[in-house]
Protein backbone atom coordinates (compact mmCIF):
# COMPACT_ATOMS: atom_id res chain seq x y z
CA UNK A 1 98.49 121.28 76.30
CA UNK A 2 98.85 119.60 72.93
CA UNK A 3 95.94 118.30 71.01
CA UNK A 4 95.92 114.53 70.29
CA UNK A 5 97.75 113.18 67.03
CA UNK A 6 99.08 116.48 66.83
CA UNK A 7 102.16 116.51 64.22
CA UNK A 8 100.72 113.46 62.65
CA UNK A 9 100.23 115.12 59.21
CA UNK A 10 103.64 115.54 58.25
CA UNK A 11 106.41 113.14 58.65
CA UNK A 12 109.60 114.15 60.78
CA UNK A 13 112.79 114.83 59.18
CA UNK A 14 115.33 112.77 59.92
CA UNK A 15 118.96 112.24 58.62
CA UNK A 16 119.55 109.17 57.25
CA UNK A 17 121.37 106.12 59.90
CA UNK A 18 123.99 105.69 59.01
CA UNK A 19 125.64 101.51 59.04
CA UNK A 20 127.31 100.62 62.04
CA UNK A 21 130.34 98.29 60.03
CA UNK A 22 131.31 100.06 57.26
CA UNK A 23 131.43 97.53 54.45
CA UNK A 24 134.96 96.19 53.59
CA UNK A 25 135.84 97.63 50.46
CA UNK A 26 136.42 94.83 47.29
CA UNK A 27 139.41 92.86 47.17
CA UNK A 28 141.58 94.24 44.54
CA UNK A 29 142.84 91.49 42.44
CA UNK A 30 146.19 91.50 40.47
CA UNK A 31 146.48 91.25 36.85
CA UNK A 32 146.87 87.36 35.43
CA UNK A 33 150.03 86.73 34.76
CA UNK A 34 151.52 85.40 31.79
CA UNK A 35 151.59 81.32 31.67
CA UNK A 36 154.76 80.41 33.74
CA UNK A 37 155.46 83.87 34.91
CA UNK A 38 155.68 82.83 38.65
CA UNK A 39 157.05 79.98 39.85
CA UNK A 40 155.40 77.84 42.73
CA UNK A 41 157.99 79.75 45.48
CA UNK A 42 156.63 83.08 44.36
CA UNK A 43 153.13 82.80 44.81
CA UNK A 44 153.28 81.21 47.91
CA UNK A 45 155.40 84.09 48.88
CA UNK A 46 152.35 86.43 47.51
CA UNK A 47 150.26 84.18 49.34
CA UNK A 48 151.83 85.00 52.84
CA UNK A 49 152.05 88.66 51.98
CA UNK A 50 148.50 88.57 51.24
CA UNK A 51 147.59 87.09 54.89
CA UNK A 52 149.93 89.45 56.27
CA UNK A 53 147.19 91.40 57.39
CA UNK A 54 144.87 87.97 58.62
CA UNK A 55 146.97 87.13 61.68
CA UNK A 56 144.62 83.65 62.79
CA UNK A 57 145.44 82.22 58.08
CA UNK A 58 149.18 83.57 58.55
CA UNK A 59 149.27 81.31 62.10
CA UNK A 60 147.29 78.76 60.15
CA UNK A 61 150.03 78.87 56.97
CA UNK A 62 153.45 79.24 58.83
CA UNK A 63 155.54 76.35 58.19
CA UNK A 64 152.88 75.32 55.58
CA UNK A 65 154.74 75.21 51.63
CA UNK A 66 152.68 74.65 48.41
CA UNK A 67 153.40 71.17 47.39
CA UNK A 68 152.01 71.77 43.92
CA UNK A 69 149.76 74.42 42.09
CA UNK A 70 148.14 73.83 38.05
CA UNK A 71 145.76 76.57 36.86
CA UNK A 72 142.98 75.04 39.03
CA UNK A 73 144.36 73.73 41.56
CA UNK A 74 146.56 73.84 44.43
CA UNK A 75 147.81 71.65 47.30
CA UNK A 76 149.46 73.19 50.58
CA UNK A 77 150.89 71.07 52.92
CA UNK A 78 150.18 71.67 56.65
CA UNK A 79 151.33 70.37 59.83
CA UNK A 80 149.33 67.92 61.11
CA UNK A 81 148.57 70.10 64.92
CA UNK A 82 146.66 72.99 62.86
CA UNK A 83 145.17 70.79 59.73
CA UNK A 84 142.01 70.98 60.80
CA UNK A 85 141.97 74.87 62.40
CA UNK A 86 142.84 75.21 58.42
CA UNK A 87 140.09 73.39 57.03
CA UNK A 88 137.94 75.85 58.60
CA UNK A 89 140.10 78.63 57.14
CA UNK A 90 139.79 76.92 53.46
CA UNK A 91 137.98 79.77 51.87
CA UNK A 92 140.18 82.79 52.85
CA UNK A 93 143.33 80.58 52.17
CA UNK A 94 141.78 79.79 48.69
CA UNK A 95 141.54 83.52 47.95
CA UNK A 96 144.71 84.01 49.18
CA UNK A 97 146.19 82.06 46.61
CA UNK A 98 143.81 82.83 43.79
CA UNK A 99 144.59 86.32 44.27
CA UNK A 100 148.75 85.70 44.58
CA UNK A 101 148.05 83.24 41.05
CA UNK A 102 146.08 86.13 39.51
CA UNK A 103 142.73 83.41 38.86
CA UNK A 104 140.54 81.43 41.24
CA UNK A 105 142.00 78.34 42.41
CA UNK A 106 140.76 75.17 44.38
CA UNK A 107 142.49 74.45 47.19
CA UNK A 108 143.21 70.79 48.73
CA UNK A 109 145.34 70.93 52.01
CA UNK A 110 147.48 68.18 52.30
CA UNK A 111 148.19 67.05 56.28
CA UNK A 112 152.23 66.91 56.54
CA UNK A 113 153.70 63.66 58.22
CA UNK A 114 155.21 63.72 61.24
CA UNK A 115 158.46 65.14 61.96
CA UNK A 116 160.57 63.05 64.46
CA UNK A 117 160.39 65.80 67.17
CA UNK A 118 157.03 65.52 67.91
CA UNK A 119 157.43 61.35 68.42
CA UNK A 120 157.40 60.95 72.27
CA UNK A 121 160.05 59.61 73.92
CA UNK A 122 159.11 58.92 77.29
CA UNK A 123 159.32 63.12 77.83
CA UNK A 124 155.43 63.49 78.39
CA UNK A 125 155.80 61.99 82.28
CA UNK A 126 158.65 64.85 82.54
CA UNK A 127 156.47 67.52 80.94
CA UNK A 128 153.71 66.46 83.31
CA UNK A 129 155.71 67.59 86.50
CA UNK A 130 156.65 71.20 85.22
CA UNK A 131 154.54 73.59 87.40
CA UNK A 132 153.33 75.75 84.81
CA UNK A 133 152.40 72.53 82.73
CA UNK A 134 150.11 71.20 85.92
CA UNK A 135 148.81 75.02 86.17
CA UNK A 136 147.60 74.45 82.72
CA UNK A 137 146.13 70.43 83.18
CA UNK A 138 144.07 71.80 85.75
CA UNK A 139 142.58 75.45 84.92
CA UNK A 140 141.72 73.81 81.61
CA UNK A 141 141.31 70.17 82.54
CA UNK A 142 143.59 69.32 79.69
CA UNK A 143 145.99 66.71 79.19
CA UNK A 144 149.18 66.60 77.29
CA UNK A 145 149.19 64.65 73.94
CA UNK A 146 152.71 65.22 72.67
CA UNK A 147 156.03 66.55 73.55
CA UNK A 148 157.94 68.63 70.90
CA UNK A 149 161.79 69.82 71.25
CA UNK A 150 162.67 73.03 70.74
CA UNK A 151 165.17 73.82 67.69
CA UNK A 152 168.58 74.92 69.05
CA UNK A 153 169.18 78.45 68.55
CA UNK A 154 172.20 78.91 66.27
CA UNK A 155 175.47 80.13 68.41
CA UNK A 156 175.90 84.28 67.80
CA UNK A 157 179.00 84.53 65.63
């Protein structure tokens, strides 16, 4: 039988909990280059390499192109269909680039007009019919907005 509040008096040992999530370590940020070291191209191509890794920004950023870029400032054109999926992303695209310019950078994204394959041309009605397009209007009660052609593939040589 054990008395009551027995063991009270001195406190358990117990090994430290340990987290859960380990924290994500610091991003490591490059060196600033020189004044007109990189050109425009070359950061953006930093800037992709750097969202390698974040597959929902590099969705987000393909077929995106920075328009312009001053040591403040950038502005990245995006196609209209994920413009505002990427205003939600603003922050992580920002660091993107600040880290690719080697300094913090605002970002403005820039919607991109629209290219003549996404005009309709009387192709919604057809899309309507496909079977796996009615599939789709009904398990998510959607309803197609716009029809976009595929590019050709390029013959083999």
């Amino acid at each position: 039988m054990v008395a009551h509040g027995a063991g009270r008096g001195t406190p358990a040992a117990h090994a430290p909990i340990a987290s859960p999530v380990s924290p994500t370590p610091p991003t490591t940020r490059r060196e600033t280059p020189p004044p007109g070291e990189l050109t425009n191209d070359e950061i953006w191509a930093l800037t992709l390499e750097r969202c390698a890794t974040n597959r929902r920004v590099r969705l987000l950023l393909d077929g995106s192109r920075l328009l312009s870029m001053t040591r403040e400032a950038a502005a990245v054109e995006v196609h209209p269909g994920v413009h505002t999926m990427a205003q939600v992303a603003l922050a992580e695209i920002a660091e993107a680039i600040s880290w690719a310019a080697g300094r913090g950078v605002r970002v403005e994204l820039v919607r991109a007009a629209a290219s003549e394959a996404s005009i309709d041309d009387g192709q919604t009605s057809n899309a309507t019919e496909h079977p796996l397009v009615k599939s789709a209007i009904e398990l998510f009660k959607a309803r197609v907005i716009r029809v976009e052609r595929r590019p050709k593939a390029e013959p083999e040589a």
